[in-house]
C-alpha atoms as a PDB file:
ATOM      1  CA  UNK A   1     -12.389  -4.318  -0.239  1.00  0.00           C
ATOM      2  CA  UNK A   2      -9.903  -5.190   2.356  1.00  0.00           C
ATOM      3  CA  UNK A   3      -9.686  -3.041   5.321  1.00  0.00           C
ATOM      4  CA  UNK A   4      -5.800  -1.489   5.445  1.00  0.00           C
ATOM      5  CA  UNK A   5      -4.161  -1.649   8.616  1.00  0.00           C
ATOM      6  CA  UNK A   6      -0.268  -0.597   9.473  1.00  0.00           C
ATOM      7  CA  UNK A   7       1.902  -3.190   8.970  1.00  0.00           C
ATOM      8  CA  UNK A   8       0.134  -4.779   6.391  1.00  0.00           C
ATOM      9  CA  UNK A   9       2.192  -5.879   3.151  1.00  0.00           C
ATOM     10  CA  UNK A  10       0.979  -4.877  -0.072  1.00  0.00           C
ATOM     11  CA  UNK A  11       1.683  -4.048  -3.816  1.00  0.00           C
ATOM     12  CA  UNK A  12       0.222  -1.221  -6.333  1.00  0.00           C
ATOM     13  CA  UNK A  13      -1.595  -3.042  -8.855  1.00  0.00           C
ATOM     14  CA  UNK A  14      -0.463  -0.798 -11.551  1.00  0.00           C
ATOM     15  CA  UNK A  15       3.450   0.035 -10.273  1.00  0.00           C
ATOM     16  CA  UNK A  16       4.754  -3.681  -9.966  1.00  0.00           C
ATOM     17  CA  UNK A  17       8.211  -2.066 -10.121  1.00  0.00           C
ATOM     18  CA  UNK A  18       7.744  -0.118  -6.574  1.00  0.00           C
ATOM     19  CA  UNK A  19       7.637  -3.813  -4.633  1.00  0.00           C
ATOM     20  CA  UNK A  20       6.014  -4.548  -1.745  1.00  0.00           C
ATOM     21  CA  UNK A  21       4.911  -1.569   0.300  1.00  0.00           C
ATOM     22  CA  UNK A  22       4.266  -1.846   4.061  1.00  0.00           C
ATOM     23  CA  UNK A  23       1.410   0.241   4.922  1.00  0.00           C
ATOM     24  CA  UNK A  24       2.551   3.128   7.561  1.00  0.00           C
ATOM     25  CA  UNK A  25      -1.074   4.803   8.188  1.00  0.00           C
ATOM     26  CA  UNK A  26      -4.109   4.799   7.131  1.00  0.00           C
ATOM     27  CA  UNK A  27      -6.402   8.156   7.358  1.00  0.00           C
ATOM     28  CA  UNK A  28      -9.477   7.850   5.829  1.00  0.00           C
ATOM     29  CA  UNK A  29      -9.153   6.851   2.082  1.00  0.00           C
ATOM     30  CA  UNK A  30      -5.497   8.585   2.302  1.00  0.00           C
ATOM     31  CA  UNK A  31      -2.991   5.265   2.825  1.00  0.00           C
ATOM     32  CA  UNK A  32       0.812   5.960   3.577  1.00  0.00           C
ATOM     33  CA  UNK A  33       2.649   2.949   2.198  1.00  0.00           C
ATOM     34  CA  UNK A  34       6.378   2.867   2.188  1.00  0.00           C
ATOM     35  CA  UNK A  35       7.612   0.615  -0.969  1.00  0.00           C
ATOM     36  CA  UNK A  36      10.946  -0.884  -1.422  1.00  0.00           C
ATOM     37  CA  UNK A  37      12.077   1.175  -5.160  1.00  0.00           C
ATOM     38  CA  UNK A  38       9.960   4.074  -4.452  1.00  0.00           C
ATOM     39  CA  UNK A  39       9.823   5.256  -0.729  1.00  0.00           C
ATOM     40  CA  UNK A  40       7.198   6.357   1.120  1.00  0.00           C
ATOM     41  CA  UNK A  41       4.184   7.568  -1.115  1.00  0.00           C
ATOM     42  CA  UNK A  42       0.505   8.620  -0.279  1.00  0.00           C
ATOM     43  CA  UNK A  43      -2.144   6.393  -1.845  1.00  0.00           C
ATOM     44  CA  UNK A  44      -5.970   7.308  -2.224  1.00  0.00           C
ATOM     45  CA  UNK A  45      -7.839   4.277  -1.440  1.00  0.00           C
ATOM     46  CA  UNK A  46     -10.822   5.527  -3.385  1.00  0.00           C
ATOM     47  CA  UNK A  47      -8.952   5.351  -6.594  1.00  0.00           C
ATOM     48  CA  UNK A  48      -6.295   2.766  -6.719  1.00  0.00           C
ATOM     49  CA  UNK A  49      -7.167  -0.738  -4.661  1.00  0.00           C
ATOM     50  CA  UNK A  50      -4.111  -1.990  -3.438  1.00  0.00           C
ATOM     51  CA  UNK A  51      -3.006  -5.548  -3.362  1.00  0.00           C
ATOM     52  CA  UNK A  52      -2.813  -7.374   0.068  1.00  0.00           C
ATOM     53  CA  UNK A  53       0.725  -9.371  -0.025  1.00  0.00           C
ATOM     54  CA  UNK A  54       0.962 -12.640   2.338  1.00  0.00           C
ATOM     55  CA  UNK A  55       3.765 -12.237   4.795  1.00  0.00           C
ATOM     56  CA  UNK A  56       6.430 -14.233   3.430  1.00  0.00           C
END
């Protein structure tokens, strides 16, 4: 598993139509990403893995 930092770029494996998400926070398994169709949302990192995106 890849460690989440801010900034990082990434995609819900399961919710291709949210986009690419830039991570906000990261509090314990709780992740704050902020995706371009569905806003900022609160992830659990225990249940979904989320896809590291290269920067472009």
């Amino acid at each position: 598993m890849t460690t989440l930092e801010p900034g990082m770029l990434v995609r819900h494996p399961t919710r291709p139509e949210w986009g690419v998400g830039q991570v906000q926070s990261v509090v314990g398994p709780r992740v704050t990403v902020n995706f371009e169709h569905a806003g900022k949302l609160l992830i659990n990192a225990a249940q979904v893995a989320l896809d590291v995106v290269d920067a472009p």
